[in-house]
PDB file of N, CA and C in Angstrom:
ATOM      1  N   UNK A   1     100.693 132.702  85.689  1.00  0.00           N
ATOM      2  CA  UNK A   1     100.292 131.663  86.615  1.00  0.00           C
ATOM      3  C   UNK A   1      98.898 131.952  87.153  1.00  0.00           C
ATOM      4  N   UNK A   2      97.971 130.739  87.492  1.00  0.00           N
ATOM      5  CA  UNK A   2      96.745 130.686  87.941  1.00  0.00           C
ATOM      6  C   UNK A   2      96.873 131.035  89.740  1.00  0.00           C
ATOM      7  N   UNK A   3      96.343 132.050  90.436  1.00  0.00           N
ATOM      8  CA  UNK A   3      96.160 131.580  91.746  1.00  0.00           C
ATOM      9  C   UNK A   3      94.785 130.917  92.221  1.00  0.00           C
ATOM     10  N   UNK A   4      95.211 130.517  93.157  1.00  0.00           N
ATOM     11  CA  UNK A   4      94.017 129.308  93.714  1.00  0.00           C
ATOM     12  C   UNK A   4      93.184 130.268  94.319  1.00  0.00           C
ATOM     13  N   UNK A   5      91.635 129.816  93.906  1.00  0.00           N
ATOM     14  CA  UNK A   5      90.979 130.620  95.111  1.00  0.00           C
ATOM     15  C   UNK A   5      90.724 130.294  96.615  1.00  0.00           C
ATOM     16  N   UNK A   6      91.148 128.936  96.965  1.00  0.00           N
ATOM     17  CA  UNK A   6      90.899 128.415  98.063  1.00  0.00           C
ATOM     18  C   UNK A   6      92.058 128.567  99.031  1.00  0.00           C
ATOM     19  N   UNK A   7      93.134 128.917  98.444  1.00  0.00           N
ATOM     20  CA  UNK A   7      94.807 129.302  99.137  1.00  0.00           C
ATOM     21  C   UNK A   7      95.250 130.707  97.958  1.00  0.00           C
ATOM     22  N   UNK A   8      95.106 132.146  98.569  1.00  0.00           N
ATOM     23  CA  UNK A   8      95.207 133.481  98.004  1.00  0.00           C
ATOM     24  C   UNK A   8      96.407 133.178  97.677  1.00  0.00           C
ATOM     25  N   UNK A   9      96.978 133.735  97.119  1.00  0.00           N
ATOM     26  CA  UNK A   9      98.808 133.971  96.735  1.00  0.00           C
ATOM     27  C   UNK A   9      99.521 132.783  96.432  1.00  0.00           C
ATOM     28  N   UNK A  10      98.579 131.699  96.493  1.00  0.00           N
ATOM     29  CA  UNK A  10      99.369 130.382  96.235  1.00  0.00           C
ATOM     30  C   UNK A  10      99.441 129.932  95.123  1.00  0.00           C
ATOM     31  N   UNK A  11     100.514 129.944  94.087  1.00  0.00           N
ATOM     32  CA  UNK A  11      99.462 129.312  92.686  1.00  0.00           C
ATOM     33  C   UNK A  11      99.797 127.882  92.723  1.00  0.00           C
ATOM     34  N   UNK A  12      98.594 127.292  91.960  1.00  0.00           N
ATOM     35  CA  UNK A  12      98.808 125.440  92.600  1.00  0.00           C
ATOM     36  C   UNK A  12      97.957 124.816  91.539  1.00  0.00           C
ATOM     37  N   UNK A  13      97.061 123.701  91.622  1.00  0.00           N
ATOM     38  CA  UNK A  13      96.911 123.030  90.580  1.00  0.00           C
ATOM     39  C   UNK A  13      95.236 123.423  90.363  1.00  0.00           C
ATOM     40  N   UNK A  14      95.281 123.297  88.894  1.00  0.00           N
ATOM     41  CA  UNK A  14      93.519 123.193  88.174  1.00  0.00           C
ATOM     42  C   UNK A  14      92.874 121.705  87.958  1.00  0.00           C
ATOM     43  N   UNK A  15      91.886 121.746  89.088  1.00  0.00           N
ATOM     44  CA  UNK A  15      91.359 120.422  88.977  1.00  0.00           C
ATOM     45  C   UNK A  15      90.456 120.539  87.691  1.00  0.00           C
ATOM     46  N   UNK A  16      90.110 119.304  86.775  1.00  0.00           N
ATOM     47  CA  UNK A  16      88.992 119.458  85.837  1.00  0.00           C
ATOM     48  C   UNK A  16      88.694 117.967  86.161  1.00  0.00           C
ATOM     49  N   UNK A  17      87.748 117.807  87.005  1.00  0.00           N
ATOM     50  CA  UNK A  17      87.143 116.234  87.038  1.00  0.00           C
ATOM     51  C   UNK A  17      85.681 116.495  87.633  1.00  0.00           C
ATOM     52  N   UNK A  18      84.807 115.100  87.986  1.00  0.00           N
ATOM     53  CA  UNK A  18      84.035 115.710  88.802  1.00  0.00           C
ATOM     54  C   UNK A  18      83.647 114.652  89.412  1.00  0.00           C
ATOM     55  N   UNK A  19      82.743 114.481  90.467  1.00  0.00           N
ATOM     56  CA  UNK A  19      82.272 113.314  91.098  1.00  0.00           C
ATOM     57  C   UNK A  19      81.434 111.767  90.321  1.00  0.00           C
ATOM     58  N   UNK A  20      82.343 111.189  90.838  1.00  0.00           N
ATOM     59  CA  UNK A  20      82.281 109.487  89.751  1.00  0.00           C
ATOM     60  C   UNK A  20      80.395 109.381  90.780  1.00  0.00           C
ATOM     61  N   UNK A  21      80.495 110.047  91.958  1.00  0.00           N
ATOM     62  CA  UNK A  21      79.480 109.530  92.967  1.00  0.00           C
ATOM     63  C   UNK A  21      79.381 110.561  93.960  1.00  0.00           C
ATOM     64  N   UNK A  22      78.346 110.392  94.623  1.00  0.00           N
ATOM     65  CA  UNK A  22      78.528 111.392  95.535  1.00  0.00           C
ATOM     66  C   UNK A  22      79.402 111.603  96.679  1.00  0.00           C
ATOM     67  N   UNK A  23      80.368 110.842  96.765  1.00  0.00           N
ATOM     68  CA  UNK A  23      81.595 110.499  97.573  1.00  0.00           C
ATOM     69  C   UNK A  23      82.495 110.333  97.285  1.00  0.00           C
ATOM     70  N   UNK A  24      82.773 109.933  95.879  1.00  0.00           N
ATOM     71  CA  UNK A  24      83.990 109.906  95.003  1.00  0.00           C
ATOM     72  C   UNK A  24      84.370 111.096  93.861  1.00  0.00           C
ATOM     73  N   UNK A  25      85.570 111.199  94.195  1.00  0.00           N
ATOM     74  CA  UNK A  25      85.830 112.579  92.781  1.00  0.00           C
ATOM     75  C   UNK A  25      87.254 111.438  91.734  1.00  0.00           C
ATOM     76  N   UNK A  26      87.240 112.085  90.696  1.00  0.00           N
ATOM     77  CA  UNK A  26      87.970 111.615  89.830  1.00  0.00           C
ATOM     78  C   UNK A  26      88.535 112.618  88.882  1.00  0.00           C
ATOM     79  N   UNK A  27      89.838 112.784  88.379  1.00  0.00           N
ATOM     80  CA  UNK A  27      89.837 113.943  87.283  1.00  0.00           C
ATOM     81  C   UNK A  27      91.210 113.820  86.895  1.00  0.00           C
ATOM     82  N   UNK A  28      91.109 115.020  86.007  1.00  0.00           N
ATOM     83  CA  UNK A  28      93.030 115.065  85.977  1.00  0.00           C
ATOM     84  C   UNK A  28      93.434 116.684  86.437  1.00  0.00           C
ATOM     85  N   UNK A  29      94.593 116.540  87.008  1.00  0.00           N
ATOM     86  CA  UNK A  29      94.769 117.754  87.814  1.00  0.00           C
ATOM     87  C   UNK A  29      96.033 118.317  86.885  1.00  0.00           C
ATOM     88  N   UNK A  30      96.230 119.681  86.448  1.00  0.00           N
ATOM     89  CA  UNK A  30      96.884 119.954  85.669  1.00  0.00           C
ATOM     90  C   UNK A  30      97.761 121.080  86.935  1.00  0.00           C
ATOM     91  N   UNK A  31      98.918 120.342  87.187  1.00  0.00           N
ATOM     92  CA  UNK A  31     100.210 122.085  87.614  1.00  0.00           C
ATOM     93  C   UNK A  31     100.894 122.914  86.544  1.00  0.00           C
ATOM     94  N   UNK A  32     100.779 124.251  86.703  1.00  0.00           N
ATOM     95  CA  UNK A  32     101.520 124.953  85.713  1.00  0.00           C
ATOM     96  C   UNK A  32     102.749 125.083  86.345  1.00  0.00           C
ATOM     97  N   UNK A  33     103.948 124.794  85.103  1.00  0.00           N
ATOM     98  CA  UNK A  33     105.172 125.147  85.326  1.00  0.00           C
ATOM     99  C   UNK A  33     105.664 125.732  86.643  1.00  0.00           C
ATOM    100  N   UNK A  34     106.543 125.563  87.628  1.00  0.00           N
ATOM    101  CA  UNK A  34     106.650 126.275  88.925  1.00  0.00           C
ATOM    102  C   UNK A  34     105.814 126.140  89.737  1.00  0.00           C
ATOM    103  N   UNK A  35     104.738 125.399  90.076  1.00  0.00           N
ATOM    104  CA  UNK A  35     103.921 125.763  90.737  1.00  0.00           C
ATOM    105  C   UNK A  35     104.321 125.028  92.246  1.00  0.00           C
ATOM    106  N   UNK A  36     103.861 125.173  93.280  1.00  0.00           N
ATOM    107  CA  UNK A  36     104.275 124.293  94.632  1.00  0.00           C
ATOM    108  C   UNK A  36     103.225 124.530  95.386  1.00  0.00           C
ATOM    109  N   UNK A  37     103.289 123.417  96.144  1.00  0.00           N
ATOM    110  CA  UNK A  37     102.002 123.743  97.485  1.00  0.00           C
ATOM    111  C   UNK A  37     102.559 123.388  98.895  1.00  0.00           C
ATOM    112  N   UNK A  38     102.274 124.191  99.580  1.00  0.00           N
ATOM    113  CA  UNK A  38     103.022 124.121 100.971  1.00  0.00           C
ATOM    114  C   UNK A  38     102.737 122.758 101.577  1.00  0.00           C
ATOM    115  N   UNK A  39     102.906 122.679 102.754  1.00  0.00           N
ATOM    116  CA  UNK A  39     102.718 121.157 103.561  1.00  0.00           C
ATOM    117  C   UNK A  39     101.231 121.207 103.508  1.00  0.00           C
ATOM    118  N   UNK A  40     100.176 120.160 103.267  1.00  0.00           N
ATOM    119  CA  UNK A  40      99.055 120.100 103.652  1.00  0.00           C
ATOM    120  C   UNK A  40      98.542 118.620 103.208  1.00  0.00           C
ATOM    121  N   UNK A  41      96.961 118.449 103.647  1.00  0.00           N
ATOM    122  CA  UNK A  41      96.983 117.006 104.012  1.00  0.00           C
ATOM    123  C   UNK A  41      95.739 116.872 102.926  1.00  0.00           C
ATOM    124  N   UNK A  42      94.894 115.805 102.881  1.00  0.00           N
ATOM    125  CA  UNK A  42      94.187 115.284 101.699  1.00  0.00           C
ATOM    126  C   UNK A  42      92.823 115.013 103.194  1.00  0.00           C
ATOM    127  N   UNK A  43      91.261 114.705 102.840  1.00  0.00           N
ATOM    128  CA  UNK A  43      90.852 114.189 103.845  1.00  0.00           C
ATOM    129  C   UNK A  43      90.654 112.977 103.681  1.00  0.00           C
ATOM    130  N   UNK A  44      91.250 112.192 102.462  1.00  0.00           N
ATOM    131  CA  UNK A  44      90.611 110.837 102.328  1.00  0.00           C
ATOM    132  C   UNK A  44      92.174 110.307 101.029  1.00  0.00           C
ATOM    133  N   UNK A  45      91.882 109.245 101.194  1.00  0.00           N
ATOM    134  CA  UNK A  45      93.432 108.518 100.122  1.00  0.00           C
ATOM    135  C   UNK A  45      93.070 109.354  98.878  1.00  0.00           C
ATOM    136  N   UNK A  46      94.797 108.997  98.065  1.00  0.00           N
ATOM    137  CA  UNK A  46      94.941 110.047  96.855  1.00  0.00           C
ATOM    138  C   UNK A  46      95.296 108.830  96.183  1.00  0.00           C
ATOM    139  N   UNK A  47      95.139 108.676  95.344  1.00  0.00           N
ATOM    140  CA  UNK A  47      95.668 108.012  94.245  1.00  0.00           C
ATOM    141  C   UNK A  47      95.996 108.471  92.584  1.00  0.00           C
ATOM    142  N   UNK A  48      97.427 108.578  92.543  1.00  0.00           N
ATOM    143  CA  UNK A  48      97.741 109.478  91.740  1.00  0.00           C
ATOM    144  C   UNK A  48      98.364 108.648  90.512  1.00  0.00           C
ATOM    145  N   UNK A  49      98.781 108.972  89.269  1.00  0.00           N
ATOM    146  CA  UNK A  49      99.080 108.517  88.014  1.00  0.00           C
ATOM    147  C   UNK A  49      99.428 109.705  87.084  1.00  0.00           C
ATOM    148  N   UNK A  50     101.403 109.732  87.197  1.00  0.00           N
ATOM    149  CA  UNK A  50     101.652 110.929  86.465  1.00  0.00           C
ATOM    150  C   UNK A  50     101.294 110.852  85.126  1.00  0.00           C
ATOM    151  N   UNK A  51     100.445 111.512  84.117  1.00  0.00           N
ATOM    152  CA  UNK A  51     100.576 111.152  82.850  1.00  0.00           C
ATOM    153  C   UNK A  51     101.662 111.958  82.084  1.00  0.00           C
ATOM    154  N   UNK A  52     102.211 113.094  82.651  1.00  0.00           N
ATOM    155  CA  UNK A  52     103.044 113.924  82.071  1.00  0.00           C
ATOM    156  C   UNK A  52     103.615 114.829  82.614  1.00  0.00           C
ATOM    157  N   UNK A  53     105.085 115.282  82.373  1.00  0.00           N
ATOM    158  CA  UNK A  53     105.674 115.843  83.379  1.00  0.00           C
ATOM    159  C   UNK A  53     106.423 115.561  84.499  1.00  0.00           C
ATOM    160  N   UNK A  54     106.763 115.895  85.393  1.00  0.00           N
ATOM    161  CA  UNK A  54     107.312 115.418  86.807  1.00  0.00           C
ATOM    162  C   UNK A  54     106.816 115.939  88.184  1.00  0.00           C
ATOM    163  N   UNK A  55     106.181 114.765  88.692  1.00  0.00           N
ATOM    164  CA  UNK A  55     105.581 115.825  90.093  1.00  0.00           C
ATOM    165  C   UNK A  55     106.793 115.028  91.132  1.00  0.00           C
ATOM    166  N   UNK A  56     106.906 116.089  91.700  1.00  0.00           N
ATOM    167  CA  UNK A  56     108.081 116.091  92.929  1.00  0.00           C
ATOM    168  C   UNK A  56     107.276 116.060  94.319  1.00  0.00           C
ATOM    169  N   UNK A  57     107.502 115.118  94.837  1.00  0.00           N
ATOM    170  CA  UNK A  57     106.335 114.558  95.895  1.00  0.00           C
ATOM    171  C   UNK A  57     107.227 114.352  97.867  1.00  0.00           C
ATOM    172  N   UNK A  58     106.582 114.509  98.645  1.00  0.00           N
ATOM    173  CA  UNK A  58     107.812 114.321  99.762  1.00  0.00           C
ATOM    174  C   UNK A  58     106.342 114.572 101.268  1.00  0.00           C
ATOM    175  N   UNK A  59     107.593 114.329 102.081  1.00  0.00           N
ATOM    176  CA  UNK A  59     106.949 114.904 103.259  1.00  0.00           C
ATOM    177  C   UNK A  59     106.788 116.698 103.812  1.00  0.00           C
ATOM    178  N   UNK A  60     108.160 116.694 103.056  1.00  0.00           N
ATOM    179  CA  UNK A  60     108.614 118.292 103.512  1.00  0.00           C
ATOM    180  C   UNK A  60     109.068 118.266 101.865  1.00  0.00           C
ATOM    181  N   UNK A  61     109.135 119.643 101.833  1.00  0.00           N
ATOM    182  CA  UNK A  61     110.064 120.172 100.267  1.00  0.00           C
ATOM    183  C   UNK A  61     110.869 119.882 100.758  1.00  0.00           C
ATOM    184  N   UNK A  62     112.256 119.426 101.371  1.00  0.00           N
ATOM    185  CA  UNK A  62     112.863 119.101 101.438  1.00  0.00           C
ATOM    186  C   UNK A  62     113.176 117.515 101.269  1.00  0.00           C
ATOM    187  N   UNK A  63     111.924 116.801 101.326  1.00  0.00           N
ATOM    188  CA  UNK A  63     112.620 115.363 101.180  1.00  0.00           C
ATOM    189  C   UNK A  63     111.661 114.742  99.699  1.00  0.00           C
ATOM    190  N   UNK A  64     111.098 115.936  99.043  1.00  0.00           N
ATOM    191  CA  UNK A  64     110.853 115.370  97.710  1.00  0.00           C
ATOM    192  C   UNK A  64     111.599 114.499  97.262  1.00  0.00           C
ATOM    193  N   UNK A  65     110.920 113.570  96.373  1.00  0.00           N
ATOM    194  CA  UNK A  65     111.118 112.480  95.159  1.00  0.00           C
ATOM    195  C   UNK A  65     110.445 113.413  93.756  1.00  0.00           C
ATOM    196  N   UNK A  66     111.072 112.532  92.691  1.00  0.00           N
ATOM    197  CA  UNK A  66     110.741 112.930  91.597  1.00  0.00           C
ATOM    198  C   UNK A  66     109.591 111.408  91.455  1.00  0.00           C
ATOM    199  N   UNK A  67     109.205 111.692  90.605  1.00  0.00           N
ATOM    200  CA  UNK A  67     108.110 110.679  90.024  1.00  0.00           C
ATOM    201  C   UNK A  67     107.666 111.360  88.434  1.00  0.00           C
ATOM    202  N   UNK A  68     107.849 110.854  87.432  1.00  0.00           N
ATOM    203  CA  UNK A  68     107.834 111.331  86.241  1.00  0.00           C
ATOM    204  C   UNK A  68     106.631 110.030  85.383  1.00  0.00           C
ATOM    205  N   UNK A  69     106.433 110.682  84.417  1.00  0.00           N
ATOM    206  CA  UNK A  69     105.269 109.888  83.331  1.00  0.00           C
ATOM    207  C   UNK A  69     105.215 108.967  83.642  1.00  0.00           C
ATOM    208  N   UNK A  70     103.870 108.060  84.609  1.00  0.00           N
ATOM    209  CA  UNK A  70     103.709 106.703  84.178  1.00  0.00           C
ATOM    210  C   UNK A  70     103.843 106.327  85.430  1.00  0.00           C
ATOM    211  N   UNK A  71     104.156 106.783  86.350  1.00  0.00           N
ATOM    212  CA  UNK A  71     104.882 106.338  87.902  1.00  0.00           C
ATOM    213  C   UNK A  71     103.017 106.642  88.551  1.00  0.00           C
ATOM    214  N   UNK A  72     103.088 105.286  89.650  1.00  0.00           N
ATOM    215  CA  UNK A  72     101.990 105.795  90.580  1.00  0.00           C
ATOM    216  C   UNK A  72     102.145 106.639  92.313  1.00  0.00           C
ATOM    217  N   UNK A  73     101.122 107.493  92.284  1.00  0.00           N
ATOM    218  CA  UNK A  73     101.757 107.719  93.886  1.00  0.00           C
ATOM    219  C   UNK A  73     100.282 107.789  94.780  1.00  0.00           C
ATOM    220  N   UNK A  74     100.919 106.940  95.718  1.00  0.00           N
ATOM    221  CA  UNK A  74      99.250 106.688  97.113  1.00  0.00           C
ATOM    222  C   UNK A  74     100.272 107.514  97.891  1.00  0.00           C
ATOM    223  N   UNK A  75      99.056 108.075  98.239  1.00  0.00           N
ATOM    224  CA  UNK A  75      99.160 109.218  99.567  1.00  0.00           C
ATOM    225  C   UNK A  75      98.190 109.018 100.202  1.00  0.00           C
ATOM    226  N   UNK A  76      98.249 108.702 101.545  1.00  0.00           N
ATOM    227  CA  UNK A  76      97.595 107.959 102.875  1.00  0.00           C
ATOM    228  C   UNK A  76      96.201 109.598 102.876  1.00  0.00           C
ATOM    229  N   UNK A  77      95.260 109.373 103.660  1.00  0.00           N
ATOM    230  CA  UNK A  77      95.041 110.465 104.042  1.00  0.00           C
ATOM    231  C   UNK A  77      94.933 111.050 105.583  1.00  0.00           C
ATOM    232  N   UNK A  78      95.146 112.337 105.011  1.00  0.00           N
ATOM    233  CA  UNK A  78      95.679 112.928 106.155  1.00  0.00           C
ATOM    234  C   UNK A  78      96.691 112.967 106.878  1.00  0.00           C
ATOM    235  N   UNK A  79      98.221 112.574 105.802  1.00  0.00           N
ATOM    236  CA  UNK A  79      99.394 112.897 105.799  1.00  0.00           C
ATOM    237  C   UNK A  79     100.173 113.773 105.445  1.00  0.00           C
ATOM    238  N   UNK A  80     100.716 114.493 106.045  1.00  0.00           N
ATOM    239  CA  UNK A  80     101.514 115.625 105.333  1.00  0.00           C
ATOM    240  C   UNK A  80     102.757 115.500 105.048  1.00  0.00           C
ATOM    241  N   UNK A  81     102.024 116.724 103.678  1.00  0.00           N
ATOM    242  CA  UNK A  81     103.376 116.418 102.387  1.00  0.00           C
ATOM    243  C   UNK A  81     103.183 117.465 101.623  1.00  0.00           C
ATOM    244  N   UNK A  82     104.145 117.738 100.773  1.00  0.00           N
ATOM    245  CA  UNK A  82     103.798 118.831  99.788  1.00  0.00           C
ATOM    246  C   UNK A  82     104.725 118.380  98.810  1.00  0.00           C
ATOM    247  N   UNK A  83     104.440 119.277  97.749  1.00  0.00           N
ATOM    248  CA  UNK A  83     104.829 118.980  96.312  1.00  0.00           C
ATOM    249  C   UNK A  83     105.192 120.372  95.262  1.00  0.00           C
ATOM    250  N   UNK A  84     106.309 119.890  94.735  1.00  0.00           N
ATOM    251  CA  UNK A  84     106.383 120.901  93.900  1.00  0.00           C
ATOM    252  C   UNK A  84     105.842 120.580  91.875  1.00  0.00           C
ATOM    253  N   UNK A  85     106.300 121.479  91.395  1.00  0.00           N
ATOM    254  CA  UNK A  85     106.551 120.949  89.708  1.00  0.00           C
ATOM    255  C   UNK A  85     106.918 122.086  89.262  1.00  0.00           C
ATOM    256  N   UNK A  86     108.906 121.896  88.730  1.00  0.00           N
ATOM    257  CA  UNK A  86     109.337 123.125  88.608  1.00  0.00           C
ATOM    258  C   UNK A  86     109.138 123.261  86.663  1.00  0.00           C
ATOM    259  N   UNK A  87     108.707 122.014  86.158  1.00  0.00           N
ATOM    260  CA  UNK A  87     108.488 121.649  84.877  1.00  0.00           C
ATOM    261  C   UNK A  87     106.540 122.015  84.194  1.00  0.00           C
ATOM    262  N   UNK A  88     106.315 121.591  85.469  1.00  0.00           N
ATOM    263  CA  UNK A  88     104.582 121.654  85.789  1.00  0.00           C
ATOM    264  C   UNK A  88     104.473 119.765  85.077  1.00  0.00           C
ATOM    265  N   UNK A  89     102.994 119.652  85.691  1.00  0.00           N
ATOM    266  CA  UNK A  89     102.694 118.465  85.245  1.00  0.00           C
ATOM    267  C   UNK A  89     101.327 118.102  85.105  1.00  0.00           C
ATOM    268  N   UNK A  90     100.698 116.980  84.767  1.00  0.00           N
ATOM    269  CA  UNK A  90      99.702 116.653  84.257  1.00  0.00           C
ATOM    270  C   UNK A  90      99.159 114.954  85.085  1.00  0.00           C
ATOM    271  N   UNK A  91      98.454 115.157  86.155  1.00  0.00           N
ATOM    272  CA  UNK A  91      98.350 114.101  87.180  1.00  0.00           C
ATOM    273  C   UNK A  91      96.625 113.512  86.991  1.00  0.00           C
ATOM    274  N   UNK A  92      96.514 111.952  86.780  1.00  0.00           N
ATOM    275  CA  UNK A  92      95.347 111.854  86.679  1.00  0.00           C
ATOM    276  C   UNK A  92      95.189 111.664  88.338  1.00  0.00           C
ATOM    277  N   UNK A  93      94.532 111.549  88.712  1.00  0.00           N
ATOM    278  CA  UNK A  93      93.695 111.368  90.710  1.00  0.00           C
ATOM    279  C   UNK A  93      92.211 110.564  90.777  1.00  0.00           C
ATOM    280  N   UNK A  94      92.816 110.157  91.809  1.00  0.00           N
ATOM    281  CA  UNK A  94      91.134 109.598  92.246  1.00  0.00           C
ATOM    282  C   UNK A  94      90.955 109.466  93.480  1.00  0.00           C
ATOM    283  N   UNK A  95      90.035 110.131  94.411  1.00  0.00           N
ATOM    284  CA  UNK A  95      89.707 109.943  95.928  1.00  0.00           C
ATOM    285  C   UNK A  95      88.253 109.451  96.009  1.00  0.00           C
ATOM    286  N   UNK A  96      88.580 108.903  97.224  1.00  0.00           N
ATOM    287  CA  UNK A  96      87.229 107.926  97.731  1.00  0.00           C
ATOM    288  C   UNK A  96      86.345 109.071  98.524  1.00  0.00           C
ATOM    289  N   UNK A  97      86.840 110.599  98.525  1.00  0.00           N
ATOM    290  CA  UNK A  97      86.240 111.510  98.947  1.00  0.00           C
ATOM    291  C   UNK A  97      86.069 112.554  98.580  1.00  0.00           C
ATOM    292  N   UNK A  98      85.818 113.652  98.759  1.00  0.00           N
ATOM    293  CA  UNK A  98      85.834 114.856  98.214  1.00  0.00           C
ATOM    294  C   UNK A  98      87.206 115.198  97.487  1.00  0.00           C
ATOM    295  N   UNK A  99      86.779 115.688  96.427  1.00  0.00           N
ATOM    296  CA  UNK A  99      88.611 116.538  96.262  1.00  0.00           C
ATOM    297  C   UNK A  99      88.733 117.735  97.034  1.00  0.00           C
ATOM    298  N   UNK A 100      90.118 117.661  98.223  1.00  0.00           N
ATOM    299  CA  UNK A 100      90.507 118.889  98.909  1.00  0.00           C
ATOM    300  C   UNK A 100      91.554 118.945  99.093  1.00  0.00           C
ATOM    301  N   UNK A 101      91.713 119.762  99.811  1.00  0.00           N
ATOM    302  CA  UNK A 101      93.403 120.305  99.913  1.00  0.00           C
ATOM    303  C   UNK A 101      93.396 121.226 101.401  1.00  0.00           C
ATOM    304  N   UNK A 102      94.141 120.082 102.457  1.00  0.00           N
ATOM    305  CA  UNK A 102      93.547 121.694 103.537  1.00  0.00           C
ATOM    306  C   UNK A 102      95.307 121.699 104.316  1.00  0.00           C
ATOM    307  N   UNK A 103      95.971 123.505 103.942  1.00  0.00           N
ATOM    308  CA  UNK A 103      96.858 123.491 104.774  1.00  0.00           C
ATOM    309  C   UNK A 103      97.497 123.102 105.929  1.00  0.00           C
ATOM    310  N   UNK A 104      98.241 123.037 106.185  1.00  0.00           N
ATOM    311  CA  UNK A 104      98.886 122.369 107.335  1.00  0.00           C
ATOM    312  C   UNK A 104      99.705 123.583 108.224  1.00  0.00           C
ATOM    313  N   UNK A 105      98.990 124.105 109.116  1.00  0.00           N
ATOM    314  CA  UNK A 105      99.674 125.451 110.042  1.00  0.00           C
ATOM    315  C   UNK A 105     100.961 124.611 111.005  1.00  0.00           C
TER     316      UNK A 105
END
């Protein structure tokens, strides 16, 4: 497994995209098998498109949904939620802002 350098000990997803603009990012975000990310928030809308795999999506790990190939998911920003993928998955994204990811203490 990959760990993140922006969250130590966490392993979580490999972005490969890059800015459509200087305000917009676009890409596809790849999770390896097992991977999860604790509660944390986005700073700007997510707009997601599983292409493969199953991302398990919620407010809490506890109230995950599945969402599998082909399914879309908007995530408000600056809502918290976290996600697992005990399969890993393959998510295209697009934000009207930076791509980030900032924990939720």
């Amino acid at each position: 497994m990959l760990e993140r350098a922006d969250h130590p000990g966490e392993e979580g997803p490999i972005a490969e995209g890059r800015s459509v603009c200087r305000s917009r990012w676009a890409g596809f975000v790849r999770f390896p098998a097992g991977s999860k990310s604790g509660v944390h928030t986005h700073s700007s809308d997510l707009k997601i498109v599983v292409v493969s795999g199953t991302f398990h999506y919620g407010s809490t790990p506890d109230t995950e949904k599945n969402y599998g190939a082909g399914s879309y998911v908007f995530i408000p920003a600056n809502l918290p939620h976290s996600n697992t993928q005990p399969e890993g998955a393959l998510l295209y994204t697009e934000q009207p802002g930076k791509f980030d990811n900032k924990p939720v203490k």
